[in-house]
C-alpha atoms as a PDB file:
ATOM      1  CA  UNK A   1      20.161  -8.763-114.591  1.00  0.00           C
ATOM      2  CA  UNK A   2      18.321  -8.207-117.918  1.00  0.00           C
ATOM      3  CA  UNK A   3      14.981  -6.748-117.870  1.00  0.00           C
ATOM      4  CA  UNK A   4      12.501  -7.250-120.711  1.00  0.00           C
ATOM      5  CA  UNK A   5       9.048  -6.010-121.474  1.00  0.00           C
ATOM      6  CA  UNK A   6       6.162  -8.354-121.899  1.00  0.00           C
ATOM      7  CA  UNK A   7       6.131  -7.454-125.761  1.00  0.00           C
ATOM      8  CA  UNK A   8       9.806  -8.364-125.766  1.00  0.00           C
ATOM      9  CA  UNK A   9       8.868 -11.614-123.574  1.00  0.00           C
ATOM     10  CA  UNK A  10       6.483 -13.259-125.763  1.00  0.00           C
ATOM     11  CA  UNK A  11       8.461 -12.794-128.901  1.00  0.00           C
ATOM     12  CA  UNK A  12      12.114 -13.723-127.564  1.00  0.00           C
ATOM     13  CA  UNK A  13      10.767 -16.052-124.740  1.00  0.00           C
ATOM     14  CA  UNK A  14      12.580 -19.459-126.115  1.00  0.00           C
ATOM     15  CA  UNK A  15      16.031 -17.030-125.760  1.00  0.00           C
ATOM     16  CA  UNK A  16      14.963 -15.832-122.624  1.00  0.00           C
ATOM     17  CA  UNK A  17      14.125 -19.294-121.040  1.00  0.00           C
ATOM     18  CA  UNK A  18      17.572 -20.021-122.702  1.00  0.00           C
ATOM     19  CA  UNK A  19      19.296 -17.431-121.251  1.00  0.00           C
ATOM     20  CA  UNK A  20      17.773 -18.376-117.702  1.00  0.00           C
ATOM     21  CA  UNK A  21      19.113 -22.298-117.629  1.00  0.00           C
ATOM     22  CA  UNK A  22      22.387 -20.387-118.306  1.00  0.00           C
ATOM     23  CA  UNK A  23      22.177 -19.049-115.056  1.00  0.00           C
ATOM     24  CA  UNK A  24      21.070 -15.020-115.997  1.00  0.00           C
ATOM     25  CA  UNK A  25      18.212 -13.264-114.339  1.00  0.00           C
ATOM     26  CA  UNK A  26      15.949 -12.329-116.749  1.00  0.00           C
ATOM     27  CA  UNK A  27      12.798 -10.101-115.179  1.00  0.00           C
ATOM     28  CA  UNK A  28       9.672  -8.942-117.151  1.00  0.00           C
ATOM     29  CA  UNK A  29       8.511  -5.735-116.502  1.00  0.00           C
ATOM     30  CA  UNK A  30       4.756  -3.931-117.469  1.00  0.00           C
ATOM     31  CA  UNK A  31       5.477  -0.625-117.812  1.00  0.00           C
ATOM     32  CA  UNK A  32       8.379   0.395-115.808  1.00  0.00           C
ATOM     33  CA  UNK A  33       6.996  -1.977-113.121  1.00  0.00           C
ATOM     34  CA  UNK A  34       8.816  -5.390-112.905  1.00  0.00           C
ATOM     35  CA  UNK A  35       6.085  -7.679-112.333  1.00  0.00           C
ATOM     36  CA  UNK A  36       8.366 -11.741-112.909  1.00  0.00           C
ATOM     37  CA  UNK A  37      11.711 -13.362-112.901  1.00  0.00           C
ATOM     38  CA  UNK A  38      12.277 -16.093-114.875  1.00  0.00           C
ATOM     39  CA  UNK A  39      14.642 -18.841-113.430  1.00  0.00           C
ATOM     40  CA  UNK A  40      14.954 -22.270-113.972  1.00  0.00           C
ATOM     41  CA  UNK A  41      13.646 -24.958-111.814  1.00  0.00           C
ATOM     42  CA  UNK A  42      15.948 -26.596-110.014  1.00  0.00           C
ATOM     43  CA  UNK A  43      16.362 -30.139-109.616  1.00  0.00           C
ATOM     44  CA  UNK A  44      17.115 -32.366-106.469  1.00  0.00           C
ATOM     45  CA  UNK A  45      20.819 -33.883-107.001  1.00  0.00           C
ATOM     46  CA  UNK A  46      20.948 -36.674-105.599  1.00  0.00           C
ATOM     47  CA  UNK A  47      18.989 -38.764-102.281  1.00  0.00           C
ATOM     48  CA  UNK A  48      18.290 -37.228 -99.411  1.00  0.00           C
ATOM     49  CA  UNK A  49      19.295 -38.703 -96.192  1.00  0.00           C
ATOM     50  CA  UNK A  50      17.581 -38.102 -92.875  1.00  0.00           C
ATOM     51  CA  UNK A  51      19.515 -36.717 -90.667  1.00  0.00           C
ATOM     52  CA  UNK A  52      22.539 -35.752 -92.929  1.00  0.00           C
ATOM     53  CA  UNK A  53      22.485 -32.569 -90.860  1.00  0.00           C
ATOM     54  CA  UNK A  54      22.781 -33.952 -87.894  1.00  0.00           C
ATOM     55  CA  UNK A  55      25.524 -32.486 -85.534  1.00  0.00           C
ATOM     56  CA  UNK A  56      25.883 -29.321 -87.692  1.00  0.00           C
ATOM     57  CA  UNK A  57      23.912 -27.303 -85.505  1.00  0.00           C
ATOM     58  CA  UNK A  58      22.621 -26.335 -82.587  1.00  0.00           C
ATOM     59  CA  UNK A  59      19.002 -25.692 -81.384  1.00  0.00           C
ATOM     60  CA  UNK A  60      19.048 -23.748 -77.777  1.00  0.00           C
ATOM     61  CA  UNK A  61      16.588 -24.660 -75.035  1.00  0.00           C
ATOM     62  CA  UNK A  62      14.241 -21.588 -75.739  1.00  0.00           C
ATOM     63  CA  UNK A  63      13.086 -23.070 -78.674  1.00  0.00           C
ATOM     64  CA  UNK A  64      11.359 -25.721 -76.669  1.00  0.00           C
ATOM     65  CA  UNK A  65      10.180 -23.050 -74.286  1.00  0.00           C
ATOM     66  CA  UNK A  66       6.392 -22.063 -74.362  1.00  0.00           C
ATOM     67  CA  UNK A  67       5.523 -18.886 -76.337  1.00  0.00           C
ATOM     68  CA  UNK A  68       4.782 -16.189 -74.351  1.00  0.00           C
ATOM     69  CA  UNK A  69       1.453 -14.362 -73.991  1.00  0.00           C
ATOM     70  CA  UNK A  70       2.540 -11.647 -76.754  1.00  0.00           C
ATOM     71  CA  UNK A  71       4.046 -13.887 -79.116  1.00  0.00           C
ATOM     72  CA  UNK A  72       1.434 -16.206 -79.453  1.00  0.00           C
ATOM     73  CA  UNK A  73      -1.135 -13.197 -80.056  1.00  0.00           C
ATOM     74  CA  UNK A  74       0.829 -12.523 -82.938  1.00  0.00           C
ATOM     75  CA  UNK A  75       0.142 -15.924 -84.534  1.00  0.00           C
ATOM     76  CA  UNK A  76      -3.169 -15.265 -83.935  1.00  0.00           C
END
């Protein structure tokens, strides 16, 4: 992990965003305080299929289940 001030950020940033795609972390820190990581954004490879998972796992029959009383004050 390389860490990097903001200073250091704006004047290296096309290295940095470089350095990123290559697969390093690069955070920017203000102060001693790292505030952002910089990582590339990822791209979907390939289509999707519904149901490609299907059969690699299990759900059990308490997740159908009601909430109970205290659980559902928590979403609250």
């Amino acid at each position: 992990m390389k860490t990097v001030t903001i200073h250091q950020a704006k004047t290296n940033l096309s290295q940095l965003i470089e350095q990123a795609c290559q697969g390093e972390e690069i955070v920017i820190a203000r102060g001693p305080k790292p505030v952002v990581r910089l990582v590339p954004v990822s791209t979907v490879k390939g289509n999707r299929q519904p149901g490609a998972l299907r059969g690699k796992f299990r759900v059990g029959k308490e997740f159908f289940e009601p909430l109970s009383p205290e659980e559902l004050e928590r979403w609250e």
